[in-house]
PDB file of N, CA and C in Angstrom:
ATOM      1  N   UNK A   1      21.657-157.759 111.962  1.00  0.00           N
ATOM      2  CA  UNK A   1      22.258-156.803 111.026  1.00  0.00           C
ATOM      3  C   UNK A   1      21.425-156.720 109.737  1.00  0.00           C
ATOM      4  N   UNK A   2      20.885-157.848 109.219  1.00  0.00           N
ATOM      5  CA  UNK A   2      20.370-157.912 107.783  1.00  0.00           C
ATOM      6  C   UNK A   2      19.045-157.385 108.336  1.00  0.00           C
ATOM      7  N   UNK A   3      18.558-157.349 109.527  1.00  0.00           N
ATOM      8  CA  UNK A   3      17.187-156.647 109.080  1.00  0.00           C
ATOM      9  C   UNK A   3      17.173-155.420 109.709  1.00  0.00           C
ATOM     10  N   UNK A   4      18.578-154.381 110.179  1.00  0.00           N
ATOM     11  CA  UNK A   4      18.286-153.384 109.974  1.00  0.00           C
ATOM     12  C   UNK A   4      18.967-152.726 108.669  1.00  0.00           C
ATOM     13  N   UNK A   5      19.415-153.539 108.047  1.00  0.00           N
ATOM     14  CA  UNK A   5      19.700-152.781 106.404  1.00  0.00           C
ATOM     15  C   UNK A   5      18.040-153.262 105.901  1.00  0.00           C
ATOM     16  N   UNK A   6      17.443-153.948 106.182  1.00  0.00           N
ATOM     17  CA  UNK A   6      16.041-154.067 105.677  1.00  0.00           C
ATOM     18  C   UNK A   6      15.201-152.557 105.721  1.00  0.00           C
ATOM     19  N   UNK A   7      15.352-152.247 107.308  1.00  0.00           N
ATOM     20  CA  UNK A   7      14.658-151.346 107.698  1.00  0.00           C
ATOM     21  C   UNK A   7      14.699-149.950 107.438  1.00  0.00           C
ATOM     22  N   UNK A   8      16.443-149.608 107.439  1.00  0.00           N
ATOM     23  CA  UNK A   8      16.813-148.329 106.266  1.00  0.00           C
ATOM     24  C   UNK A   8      16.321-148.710 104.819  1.00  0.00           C
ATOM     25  N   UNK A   9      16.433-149.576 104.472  1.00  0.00           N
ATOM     26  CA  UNK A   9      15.829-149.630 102.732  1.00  0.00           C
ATOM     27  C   UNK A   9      13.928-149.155 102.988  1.00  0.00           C
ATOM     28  N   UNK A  10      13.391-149.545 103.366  1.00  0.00           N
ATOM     29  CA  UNK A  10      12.099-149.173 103.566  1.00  0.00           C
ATOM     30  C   UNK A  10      11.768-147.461 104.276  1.00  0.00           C
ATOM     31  N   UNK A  11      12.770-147.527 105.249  1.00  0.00           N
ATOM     32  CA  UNK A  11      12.760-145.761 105.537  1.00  0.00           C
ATOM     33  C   UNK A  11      13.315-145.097 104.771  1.00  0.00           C
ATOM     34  N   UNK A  12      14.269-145.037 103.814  1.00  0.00           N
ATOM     35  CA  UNK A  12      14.622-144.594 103.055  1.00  0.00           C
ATOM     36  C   UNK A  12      13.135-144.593 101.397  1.00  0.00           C
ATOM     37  N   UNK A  13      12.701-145.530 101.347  1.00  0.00           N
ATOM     38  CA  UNK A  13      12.009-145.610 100.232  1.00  0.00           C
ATOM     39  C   UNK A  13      10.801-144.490 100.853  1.00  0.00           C
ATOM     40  N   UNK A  14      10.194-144.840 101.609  1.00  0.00           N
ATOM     41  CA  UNK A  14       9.389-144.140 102.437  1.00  0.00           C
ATOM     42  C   UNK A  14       9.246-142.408 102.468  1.00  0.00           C
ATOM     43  N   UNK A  15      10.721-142.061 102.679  1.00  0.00           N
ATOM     44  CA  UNK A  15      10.986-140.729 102.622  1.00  0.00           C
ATOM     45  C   UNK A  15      10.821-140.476 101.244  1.00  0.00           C
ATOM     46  N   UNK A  16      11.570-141.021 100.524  1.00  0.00           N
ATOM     47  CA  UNK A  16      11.433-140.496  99.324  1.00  0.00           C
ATOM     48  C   UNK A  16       9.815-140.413  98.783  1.00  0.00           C
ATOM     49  N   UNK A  17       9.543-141.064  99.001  1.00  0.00           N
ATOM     50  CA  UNK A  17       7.385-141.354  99.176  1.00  0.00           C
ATOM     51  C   UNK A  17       6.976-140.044  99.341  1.00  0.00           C
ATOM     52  N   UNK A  18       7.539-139.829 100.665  1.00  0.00           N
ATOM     53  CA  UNK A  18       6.837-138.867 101.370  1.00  0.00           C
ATOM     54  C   UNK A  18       7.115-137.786 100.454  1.00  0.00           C
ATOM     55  N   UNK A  19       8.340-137.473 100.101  1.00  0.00           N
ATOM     56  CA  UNK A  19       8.743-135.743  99.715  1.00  0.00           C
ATOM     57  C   UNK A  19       8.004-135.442  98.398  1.00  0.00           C
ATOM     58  N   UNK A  20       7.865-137.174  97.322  1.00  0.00           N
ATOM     59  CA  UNK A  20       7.572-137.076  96.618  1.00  0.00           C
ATOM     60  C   UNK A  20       6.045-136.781  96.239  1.00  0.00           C
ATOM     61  N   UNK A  21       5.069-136.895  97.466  1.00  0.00           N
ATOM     62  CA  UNK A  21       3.841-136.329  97.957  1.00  0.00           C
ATOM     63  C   UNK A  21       3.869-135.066  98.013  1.00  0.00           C
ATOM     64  N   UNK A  22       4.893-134.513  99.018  1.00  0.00           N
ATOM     65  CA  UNK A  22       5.131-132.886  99.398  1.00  0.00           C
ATOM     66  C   UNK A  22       5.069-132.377  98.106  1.00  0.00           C
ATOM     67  N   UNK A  23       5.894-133.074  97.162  1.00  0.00           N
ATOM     68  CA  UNK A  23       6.594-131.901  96.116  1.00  0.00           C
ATOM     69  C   UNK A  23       4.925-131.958  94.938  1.00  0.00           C
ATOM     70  N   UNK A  24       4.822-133.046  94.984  1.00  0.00           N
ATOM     71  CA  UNK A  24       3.070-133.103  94.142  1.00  0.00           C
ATOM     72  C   UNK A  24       2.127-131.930  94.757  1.00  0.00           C
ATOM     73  N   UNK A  25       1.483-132.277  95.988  1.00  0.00           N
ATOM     74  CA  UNK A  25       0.956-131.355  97.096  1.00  0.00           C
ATOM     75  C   UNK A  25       1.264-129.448  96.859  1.00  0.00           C
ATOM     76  N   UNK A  26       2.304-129.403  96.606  1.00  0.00           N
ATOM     77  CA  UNK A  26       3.307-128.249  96.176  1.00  0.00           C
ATOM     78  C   UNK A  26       2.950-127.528  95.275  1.00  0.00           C
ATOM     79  N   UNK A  27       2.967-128.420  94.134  1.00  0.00           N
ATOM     80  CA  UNK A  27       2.899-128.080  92.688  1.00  0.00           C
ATOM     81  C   UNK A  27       1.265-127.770  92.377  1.00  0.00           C
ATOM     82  N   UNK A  28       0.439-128.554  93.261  1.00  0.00           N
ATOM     83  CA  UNK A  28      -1.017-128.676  93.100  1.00  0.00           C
ATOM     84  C   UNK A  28      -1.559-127.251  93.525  1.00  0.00           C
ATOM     85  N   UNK A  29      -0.425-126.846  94.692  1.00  0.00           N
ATOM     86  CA  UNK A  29      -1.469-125.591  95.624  1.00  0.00           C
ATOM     87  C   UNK A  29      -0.543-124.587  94.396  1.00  0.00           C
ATOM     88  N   UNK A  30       0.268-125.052  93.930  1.00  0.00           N
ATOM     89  CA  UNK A  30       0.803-123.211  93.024  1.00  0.00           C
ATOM     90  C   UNK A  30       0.503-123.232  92.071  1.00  0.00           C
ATOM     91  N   UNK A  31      -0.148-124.304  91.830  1.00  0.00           N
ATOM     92  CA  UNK A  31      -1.126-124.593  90.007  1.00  0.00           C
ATOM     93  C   UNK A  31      -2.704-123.369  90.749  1.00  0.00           C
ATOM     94  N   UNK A  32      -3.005-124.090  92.058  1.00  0.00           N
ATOM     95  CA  UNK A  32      -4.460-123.488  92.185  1.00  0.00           C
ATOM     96  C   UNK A  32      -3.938-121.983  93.013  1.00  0.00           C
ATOM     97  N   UNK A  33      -3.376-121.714  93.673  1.00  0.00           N
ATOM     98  CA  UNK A  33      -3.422-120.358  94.909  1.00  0.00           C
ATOM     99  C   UNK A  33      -1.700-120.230  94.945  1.00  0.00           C
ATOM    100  N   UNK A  34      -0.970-119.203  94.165  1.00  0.00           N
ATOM    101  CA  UNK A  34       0.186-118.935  94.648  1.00  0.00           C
ATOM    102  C   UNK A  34       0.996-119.073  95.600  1.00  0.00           C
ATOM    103  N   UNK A  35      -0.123-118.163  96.359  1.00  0.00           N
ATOM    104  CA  UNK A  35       0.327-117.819  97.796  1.00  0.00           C
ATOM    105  C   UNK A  35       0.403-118.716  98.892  1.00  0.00           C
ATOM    106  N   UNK A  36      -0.069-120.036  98.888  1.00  0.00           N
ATOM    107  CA  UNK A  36      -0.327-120.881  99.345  1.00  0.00           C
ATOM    108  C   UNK A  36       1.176-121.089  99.735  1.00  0.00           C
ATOM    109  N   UNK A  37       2.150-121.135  98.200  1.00  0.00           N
ATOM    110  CA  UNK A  37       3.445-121.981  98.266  1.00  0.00           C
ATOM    111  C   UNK A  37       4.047-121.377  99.160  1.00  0.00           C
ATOM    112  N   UNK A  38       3.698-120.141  99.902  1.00  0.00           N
ATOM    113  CA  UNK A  38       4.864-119.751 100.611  1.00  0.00           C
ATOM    114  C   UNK A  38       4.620-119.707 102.018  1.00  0.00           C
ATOM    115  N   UNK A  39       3.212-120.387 102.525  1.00  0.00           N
ATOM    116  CA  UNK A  39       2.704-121.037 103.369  1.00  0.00           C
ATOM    117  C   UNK A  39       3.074-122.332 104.090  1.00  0.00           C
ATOM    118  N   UNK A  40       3.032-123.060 103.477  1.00  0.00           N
ATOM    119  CA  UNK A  40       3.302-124.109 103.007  1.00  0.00           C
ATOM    120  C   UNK A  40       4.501-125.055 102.103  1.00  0.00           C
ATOM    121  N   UNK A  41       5.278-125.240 103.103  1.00  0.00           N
ATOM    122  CA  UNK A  41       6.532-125.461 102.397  1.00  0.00           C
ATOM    123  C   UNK A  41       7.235-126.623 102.514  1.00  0.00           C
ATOM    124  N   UNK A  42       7.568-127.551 101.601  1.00  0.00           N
ATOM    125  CA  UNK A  42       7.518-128.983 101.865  1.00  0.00           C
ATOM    126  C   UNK A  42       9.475-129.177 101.791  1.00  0.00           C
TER     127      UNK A  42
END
């Protein structure tokens, strides 16, 4: 039991990782190419 509350705490941190990449990634392509953002959608 204790190490799959381990394992949601790390997938959970993880995701948040991730989106928090997407949403950087995001911001980077509508700083450089608009059109990109609507390509590309995180």
């Amino acid at each position: 039991a204790k190490r799959g509350g381990f394992w949601r705490k790390v997938g959970r941190k993880l995701g948040k990782g991730i989106r928090k990449i997407g949403k950087t990634i995001k911001s980077q392509l509508g700083k450089f190419r608009p059109r990109l953002q609507y390509r590309y959608q995180f």
